[in-house]
N, C-alpha and C. Protein backbone atom coordinates (compact mmCIF):
# COMPACT_ATOMS: atom_id res chain seq x y z
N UNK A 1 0.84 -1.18 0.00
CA UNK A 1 0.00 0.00 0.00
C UNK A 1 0.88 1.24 0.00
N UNK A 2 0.74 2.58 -0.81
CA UNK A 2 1.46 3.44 -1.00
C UNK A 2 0.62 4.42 -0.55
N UNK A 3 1.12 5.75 0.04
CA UNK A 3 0.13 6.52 1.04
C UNK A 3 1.26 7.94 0.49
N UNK A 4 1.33 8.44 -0.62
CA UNK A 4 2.30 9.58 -0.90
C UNK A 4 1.37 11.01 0.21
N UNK A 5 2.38 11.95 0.40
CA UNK A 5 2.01 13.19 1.28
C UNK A 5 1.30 14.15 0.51
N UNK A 6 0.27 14.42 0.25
CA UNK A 6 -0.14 15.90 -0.95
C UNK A 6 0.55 17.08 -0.18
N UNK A 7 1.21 17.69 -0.80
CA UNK A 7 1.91 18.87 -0.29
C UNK A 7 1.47 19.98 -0.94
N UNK A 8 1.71 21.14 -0.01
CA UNK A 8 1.73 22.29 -0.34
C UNK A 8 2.80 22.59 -1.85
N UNK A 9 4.03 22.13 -1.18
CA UNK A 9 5.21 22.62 -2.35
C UNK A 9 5.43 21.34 -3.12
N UNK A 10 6.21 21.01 -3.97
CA UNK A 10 7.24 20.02 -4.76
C UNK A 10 7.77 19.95 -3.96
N UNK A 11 8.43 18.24 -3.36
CA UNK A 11 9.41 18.10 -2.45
C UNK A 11 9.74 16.35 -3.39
N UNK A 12 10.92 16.01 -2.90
CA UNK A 12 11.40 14.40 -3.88
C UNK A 12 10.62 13.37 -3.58
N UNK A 13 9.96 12.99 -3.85
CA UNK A 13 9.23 11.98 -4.46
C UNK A 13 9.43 10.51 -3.10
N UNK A 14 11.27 10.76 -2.69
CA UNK A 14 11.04 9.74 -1.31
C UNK A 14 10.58 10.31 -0.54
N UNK A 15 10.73 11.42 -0.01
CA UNK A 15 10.02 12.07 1.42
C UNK A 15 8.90 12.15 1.19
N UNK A 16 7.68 12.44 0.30
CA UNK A 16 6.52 12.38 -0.34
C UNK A 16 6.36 10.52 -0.15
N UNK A 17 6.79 9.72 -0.56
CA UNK A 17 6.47 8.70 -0.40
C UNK A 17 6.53 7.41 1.25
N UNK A 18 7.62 8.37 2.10
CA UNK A 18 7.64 8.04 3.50
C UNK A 18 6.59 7.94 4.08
N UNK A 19 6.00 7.05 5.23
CA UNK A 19 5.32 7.17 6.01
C UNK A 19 5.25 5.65 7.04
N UNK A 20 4.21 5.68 7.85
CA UNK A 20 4.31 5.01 9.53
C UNK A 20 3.16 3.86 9.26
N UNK A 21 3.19 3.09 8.60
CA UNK A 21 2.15 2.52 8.34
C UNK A 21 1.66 0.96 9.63
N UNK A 22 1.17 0.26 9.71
CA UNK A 22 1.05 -0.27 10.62
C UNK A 22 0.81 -1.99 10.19
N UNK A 23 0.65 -1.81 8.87
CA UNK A 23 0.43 -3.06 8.27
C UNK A 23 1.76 -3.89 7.92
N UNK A 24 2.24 -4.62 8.10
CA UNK A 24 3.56 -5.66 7.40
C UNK A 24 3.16 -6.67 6.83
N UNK A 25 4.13 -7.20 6.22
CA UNK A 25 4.02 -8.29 5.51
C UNK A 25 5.23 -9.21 6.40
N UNK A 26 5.09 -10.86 6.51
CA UNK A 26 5.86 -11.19 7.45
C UNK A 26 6.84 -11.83 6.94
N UNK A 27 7.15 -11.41 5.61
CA UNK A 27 8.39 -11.94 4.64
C UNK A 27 9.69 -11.25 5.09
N UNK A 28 10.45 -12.06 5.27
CA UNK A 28 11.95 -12.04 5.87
C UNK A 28 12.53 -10.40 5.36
N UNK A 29 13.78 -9.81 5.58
CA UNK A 29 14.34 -8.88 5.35
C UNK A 29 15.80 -9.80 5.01
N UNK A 30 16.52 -9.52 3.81
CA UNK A 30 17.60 -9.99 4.08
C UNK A 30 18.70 -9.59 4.39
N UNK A 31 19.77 -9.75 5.15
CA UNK A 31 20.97 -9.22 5.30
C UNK A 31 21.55 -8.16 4.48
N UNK A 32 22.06 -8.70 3.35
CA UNK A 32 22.36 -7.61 2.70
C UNK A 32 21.95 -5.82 2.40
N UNK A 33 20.36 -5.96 2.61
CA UNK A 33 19.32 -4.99 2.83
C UNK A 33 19.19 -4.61 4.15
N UNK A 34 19.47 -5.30 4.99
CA UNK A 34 19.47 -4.37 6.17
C UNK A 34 20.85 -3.86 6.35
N UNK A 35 21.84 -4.04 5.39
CA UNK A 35 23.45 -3.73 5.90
C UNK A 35 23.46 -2.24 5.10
N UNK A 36 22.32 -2.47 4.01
CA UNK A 36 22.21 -1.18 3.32
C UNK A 36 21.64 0.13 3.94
N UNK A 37 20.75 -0.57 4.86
CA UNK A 37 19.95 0.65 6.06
C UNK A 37 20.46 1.12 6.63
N UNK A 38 21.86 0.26 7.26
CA UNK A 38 22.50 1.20 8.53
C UNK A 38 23.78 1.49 7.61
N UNK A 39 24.34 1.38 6.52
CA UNK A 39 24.90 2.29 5.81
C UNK A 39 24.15 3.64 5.81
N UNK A 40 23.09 3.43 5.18
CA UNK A 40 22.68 4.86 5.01
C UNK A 40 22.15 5.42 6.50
N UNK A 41 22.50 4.78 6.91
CA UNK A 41 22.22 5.79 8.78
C UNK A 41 23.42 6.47 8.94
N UNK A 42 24.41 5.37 8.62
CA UNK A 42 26.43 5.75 9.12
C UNK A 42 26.53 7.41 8.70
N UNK A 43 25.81 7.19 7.47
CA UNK A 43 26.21 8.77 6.79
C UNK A 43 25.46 10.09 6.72
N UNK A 44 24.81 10.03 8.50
CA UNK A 44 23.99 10.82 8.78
C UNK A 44 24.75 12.08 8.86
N UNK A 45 24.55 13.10 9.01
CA UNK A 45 25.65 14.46 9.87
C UNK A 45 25.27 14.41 11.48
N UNK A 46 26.40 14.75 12.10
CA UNK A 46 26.05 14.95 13.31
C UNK A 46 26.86 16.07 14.07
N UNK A 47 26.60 16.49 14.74
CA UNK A 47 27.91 17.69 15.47
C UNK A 47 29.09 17.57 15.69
N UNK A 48 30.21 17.88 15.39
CA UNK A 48 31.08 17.41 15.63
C UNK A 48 31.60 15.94 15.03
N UNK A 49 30.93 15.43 14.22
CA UNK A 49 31.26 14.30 13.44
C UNK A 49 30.98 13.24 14.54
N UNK A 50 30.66 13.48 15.65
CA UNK A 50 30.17 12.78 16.99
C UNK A 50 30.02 11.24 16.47
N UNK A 51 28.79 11.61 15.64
CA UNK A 51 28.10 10.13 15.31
C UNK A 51 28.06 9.48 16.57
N UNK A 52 26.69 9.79 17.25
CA UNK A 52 26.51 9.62 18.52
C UNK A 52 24.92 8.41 18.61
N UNK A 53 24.79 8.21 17.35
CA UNK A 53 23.72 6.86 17.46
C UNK A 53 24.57 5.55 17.35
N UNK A 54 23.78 4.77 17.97
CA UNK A 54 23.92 3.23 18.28
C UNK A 54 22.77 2.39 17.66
N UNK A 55 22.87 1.70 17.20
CA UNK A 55 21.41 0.90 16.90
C UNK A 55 21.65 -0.87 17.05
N UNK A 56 20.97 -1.50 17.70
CA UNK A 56 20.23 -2.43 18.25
C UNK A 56 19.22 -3.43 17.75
N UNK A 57 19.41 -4.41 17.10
CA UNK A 57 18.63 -4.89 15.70
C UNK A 57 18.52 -6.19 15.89
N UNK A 58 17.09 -6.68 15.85
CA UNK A 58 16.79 -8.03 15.64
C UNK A 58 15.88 -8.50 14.75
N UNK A 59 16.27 -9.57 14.07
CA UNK A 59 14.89 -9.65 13.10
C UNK A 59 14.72 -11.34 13.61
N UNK A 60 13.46 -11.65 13.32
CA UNK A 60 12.89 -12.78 13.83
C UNK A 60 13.48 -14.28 13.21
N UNK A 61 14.47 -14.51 12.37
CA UNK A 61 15.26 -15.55 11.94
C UNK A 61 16.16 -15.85 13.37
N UNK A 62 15.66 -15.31 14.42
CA UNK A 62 16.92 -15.15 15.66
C UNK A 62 15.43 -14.94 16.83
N UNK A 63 14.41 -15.73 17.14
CA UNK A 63 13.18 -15.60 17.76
C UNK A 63 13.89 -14.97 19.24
N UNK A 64 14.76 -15.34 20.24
CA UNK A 64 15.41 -14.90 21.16
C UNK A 64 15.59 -13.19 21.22
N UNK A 65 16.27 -13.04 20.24
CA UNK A 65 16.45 -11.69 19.83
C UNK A 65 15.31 -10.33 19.88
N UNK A 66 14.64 -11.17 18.93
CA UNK A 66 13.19 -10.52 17.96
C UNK A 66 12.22 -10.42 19.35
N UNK A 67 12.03 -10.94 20.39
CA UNK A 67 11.49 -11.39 21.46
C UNK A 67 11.61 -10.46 22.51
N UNK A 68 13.11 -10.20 22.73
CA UNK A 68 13.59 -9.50 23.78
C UNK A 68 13.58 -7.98 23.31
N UNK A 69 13.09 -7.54 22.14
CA UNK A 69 12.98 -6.23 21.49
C UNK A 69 11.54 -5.95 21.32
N UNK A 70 10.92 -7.29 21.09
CA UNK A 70 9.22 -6.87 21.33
C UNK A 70 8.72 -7.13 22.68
N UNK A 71 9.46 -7.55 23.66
CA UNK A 71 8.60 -7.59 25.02
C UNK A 71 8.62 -6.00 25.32
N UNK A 72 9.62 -5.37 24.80
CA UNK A 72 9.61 -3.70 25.29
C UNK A 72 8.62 -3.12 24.80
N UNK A 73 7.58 -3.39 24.18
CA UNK A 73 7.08 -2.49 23.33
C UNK A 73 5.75 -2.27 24.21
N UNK A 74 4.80 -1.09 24.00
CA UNK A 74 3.49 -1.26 24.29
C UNK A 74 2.69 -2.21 24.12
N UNK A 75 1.97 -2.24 24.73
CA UNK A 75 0.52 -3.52 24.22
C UNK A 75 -0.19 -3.01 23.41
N UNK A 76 -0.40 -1.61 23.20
CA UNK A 76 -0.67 -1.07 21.86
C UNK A 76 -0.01 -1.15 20.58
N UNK A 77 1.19 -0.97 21.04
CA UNK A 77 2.24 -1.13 19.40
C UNK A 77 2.38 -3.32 19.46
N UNK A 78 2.45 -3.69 20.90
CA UNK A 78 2.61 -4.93 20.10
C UNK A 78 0.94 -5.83 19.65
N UNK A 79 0.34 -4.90 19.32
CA UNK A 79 -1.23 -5.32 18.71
C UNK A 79 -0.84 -5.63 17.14
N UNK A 80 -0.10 -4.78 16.85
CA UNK A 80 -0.20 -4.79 14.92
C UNK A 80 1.60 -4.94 14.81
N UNK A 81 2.70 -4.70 15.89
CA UNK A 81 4.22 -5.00 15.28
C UNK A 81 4.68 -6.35 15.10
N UNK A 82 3.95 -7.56 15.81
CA UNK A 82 4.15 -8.94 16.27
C UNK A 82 4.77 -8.97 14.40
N UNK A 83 4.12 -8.52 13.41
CA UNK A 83 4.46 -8.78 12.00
C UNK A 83 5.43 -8.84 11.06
N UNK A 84 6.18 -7.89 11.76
CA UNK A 84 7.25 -6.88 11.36
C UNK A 84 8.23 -8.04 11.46
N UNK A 85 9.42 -8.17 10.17
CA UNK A 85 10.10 -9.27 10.27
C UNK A 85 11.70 -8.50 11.09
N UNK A 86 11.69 -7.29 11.28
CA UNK A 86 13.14 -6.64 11.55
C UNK A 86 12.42 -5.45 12.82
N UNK A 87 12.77 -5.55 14.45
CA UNK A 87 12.69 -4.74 15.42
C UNK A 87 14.12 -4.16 15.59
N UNK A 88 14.22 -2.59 15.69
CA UNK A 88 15.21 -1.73 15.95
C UNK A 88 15.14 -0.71 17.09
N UNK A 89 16.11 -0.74 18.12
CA UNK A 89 15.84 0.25 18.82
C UNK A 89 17.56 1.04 18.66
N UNK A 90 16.84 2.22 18.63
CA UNK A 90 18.22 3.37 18.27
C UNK A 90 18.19 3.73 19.80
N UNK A 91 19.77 4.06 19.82
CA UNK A 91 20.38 4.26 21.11
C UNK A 91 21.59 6.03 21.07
N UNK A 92 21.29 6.50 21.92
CA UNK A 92 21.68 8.03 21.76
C UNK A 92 23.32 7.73 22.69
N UNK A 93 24.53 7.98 22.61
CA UNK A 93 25.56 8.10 22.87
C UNK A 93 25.28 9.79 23.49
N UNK A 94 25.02 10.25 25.13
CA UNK A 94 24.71 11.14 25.30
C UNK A 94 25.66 12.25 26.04
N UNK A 95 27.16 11.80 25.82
CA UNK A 95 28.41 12.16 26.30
C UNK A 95 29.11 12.53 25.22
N UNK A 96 29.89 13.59 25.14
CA UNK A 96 31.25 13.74 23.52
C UNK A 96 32.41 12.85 23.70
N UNK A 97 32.52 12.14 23.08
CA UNK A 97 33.70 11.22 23.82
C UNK A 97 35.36 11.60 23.89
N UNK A 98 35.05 13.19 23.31
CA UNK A 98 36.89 13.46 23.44
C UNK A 98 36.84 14.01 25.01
N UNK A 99 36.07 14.80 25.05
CA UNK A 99 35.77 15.41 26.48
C UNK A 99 34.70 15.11 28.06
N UNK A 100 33.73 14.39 27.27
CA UNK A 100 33.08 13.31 28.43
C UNK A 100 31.69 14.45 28.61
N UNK A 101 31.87 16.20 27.86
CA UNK A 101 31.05 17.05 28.70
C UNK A 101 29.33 16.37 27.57
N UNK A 102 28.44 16.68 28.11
CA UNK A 102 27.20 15.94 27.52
C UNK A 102 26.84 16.78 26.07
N UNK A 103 26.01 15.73 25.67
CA UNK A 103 26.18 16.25 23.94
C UNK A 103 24.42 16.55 24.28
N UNK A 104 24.63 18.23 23.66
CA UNK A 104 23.00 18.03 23.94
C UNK A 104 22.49 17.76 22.38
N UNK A 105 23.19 17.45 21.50
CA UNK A 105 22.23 17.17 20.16
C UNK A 105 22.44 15.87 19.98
N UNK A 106 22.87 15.27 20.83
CA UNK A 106 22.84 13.54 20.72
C UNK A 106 21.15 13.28 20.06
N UNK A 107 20.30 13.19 20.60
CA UNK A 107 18.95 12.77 20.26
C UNK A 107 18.67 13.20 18.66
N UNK A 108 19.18 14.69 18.73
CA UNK A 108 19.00 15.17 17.49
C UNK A 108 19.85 14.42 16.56
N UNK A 109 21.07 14.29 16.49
CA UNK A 109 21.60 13.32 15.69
C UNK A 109 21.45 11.87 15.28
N UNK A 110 20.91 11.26 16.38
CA UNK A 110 20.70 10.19 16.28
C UNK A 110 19.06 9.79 15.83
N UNK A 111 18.68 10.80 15.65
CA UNK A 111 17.23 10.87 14.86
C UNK A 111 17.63 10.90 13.54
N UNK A 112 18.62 12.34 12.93
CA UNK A 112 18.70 12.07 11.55
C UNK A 112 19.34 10.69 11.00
N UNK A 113 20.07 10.26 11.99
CA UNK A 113 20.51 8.60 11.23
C UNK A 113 19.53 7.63 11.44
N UNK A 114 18.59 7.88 12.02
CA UNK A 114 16.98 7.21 11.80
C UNK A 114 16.74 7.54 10.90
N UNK A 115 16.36 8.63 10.53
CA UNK A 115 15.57 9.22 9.34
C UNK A 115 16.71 8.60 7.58
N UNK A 116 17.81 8.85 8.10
CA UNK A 116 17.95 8.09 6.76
C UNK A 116 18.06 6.73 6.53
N UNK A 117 18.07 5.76 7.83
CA UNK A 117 17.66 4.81 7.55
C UNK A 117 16.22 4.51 7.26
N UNK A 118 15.38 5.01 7.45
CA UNK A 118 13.68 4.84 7.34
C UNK A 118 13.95 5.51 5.61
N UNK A 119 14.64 6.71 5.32
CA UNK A 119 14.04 6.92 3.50
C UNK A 119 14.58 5.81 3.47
N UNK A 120 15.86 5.21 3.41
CA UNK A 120 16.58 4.07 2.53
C UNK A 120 15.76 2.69 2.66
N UNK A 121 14.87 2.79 3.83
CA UNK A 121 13.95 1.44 3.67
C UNK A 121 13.07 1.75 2.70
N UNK A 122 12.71 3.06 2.28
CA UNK A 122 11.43 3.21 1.99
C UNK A 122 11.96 3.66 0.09
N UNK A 123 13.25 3.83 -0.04
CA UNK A 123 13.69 3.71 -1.85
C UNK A 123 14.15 2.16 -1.67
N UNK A 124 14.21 1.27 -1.07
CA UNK A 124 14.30 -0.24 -1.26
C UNK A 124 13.07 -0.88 -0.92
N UNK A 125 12.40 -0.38 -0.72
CA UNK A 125 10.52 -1.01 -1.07
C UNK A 125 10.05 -1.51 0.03
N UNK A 126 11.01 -1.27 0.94
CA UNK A 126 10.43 -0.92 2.78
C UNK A 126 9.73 -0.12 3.35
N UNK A 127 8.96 -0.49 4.20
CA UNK A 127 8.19 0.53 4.91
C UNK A 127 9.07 0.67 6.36
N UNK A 128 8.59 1.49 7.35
CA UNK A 128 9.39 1.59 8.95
C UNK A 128 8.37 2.45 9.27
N UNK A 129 8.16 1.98 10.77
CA UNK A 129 7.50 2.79 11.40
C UNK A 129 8.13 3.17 13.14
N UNK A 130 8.79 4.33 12.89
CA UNK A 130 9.42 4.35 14.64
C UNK A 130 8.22 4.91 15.41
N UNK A 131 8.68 4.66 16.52
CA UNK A 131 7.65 4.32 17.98
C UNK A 131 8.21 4.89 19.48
N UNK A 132 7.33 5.44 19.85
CA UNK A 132 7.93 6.38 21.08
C UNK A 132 7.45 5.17 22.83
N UNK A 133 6.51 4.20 21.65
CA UNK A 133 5.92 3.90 23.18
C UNK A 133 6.43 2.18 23.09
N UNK A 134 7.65 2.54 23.95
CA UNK A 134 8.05 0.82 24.56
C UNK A 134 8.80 1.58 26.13
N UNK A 135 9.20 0.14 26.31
CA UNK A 135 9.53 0.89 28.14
C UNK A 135 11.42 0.51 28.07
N UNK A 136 11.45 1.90 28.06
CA UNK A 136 13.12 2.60 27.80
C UNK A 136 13.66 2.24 29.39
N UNK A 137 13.04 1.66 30.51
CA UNK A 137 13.99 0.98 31.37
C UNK A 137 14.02 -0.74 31.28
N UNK A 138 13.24 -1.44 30.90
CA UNK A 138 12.91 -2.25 30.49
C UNK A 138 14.44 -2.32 29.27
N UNK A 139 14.58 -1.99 28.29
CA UNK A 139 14.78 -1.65 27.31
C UNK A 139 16.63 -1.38 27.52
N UNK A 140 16.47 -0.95 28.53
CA UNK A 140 17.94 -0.43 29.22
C UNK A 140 18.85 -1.52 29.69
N UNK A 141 17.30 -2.64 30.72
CA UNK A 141 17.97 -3.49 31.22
C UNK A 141 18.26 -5.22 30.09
N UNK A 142 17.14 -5.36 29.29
CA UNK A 142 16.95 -6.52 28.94
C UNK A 142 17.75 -6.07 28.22
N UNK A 143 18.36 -5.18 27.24
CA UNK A 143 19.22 -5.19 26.26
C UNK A 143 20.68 -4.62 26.41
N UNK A 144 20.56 -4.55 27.92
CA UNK A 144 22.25 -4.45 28.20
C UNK A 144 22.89 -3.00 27.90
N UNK A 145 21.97 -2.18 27.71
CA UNK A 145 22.42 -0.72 27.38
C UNK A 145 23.29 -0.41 28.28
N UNK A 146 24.67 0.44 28.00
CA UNK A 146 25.45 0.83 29.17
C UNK A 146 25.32 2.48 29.38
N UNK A 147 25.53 2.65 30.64
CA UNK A 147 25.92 3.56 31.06
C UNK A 147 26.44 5.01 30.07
N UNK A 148 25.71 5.98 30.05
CA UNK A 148 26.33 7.06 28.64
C UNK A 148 25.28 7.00 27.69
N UNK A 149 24.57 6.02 27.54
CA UNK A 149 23.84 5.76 26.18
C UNK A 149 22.38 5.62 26.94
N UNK A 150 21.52 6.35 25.66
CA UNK A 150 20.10 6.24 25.94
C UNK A 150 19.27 6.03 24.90
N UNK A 151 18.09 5.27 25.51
CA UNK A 151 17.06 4.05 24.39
C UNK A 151 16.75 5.60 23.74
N UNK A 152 16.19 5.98 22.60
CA UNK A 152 15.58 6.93 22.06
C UNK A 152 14.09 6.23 21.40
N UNK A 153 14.15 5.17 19.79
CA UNK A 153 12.60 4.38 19.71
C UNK A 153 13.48 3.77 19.63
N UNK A 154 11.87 2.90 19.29
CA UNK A 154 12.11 1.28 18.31
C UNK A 154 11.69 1.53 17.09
N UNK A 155 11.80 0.75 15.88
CA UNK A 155 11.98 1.33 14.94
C UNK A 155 11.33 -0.50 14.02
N UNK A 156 9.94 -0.29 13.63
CA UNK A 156 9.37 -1.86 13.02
C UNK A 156 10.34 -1.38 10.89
N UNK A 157 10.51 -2.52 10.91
CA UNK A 157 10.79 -2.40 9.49
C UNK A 157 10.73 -3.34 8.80
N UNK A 158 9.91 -3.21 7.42
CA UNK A 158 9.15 -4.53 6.90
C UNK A 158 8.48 -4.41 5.60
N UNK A 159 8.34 -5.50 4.98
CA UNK A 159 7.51 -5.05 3.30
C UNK A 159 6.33 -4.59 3.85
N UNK A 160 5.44 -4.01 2.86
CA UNK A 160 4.26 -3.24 2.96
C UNK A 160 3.47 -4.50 3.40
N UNK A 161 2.49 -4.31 3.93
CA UNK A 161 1.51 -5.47 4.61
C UNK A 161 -0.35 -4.73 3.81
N UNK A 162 -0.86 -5.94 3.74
CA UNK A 162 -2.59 -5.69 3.72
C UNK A 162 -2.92 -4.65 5.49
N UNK A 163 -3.61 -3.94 4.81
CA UNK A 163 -4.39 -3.08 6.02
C UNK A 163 -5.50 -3.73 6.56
N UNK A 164 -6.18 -4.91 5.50
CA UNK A 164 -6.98 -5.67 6.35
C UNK A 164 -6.76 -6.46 7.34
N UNK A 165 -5.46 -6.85 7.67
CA UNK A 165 -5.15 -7.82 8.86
C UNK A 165 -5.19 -6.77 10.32
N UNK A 166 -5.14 -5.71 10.27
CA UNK A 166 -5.45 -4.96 11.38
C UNK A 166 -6.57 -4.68 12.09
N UNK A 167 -6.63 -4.84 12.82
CA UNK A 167 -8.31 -4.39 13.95
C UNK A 167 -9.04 -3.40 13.44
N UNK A 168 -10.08 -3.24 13.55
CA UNK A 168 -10.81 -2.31 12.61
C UNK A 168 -9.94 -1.00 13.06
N UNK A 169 -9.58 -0.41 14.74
CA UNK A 169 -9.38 0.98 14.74
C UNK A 169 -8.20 1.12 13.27
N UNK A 170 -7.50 0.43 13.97
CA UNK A 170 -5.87 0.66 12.91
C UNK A 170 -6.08 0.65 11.80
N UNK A 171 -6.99 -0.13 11.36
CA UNK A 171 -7.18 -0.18 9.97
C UNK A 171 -7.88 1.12 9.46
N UNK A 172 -8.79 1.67 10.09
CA UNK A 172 -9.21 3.12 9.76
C UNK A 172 -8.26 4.09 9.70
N UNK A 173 -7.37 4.23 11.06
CA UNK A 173 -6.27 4.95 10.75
C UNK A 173 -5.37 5.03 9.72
N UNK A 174 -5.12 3.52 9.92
CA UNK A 174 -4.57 3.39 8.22
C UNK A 174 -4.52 3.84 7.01
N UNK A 175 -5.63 3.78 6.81
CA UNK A 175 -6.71 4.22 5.73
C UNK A 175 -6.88 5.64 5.37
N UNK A 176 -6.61 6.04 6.44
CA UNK A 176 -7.07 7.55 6.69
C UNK A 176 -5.77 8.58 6.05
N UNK A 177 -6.82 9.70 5.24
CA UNK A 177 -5.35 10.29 4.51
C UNK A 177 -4.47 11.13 5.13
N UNK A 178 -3.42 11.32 4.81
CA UNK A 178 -2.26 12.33 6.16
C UNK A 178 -2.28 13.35 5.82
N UNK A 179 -2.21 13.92 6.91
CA UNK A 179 -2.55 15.24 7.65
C UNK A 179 -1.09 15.92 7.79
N UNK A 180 -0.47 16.94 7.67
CA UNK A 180 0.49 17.86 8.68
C UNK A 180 0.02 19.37 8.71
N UNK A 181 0.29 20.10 10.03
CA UNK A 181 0.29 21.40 10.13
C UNK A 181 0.73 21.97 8.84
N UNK A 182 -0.17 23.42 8.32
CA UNK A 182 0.67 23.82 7.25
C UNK A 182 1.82 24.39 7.88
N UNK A 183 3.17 25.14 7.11
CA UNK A 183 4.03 25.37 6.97
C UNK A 183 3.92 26.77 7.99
N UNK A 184 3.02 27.40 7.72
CA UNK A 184 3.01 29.14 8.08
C UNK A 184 2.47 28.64 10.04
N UNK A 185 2.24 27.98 10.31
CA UNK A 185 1.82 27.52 11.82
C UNK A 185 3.23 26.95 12.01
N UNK A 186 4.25 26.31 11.38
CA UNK A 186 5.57 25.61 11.99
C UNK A 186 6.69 26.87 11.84
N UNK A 187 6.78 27.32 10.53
CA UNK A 187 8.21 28.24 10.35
C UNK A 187 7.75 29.98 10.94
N UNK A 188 8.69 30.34 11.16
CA UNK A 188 8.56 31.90 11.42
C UNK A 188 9.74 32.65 10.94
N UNK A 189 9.55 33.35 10.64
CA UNK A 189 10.27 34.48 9.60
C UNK A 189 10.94 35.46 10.67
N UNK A 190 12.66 35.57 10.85
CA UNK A 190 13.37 36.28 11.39
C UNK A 190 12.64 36.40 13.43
N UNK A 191 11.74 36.12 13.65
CA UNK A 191 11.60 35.46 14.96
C UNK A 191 10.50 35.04 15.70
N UNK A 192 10.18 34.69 16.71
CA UNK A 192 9.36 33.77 16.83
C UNK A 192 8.03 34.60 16.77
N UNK A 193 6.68 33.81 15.86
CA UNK A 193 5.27 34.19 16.13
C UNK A 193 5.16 34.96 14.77
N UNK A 194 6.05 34.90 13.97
CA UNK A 194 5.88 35.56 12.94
C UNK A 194 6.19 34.97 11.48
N UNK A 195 4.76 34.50 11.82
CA UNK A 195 4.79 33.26 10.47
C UNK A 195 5.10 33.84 8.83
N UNK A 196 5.74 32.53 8.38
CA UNK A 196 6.24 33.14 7.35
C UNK A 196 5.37 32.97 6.19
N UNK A 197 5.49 33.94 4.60
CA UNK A 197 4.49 34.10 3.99
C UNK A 197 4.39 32.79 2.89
């Protein structure tokens, strides 16, 4: 299922074609393709060349794995993720490591190397949907996170799935066409409250 963004402006055709869908298909991911995802994460920008994400990856050819990444999740997200053949949780490196003093754009960085792993799933005929709601102590402990580093999501990634296998809500949501704030409510022109034209 393809769900492109109607936009205000022209924007490329992958970001127009991104989105959070909830449906999977439960056909394998293979290696090679997921080595391509976190390539294109590696070559995120970050402050200081920091490169302050970590990522955390199981896909269900490894049930142990795949298991200990979906017990974290909500009982809401694990209603429709059980599907998903590849669970990811990104991890924030929240220290600079020449100097130890705290990185406050860790999160921020380690989002854009999400974000280009989610387009690169999504120009290799992947969908991804990251997720704010799993339990980040849970998450800390079952997966051995150390000290310095923090859970940020989880991250489902998977071929496109039927929207009919979902519960009716999800499936409406699903269904339902996307929405964002326009532009003149987010940007402001030289300072704040002063939306731009």
């Amino acid at each position: 299922m393809e769900k492109p963004a109607h936009t205000q402006f022209p924007i490329h055709e992958l970001v127009a074609r991104r989105w959070s869908p909830r449906a999977f298909d439960e056909r394998p991911i293979g290696l090679d393709l997921l080595r391509t995802l976190f390539e294109a994460a590696r070559w995120a920008p970050s402050s200081n060349n920091e490169q302050p994400w970590r990522f955390v990856v199981a896909s269900k050819e490894n049930e142990t794995d795949w298991n200990r990444l979906f017990d974290c999740l909500t009982e809401g997200n694990r209603r429709w993720a059980f599907r998903a053949p590849v669970l990811i949780l990104s991890v924030a490196s929240i220290n600079f490591e020449d100097d130890g003093k705290p990185n406050r754009h860790a999160f921020h960085d380690t989002g854009l190397a999400a974000e280009n792993l989610v387009l690169q799933a999504t120009a290799s005929g992947l969908v991804a949907h990251q997720m704010a709601g799993f339990d980040v102590e849970k998450a800390r402990v079952d997966l051995k996170i150390p000290s310095g580093y923090e859970p940020v999501a989880m991250i489902v990634i998977g071929y496109p799935g039927d929207p009919a296998v979902l519960p009716e809500r999800l499936r409406e949501r699903e269904l339902r066409p996307r929405s964002r704030r326009p532009i003149q409510a987010l940007t402001f022109l030289g300072q704040w409250g002063n939306p731009i034209a």
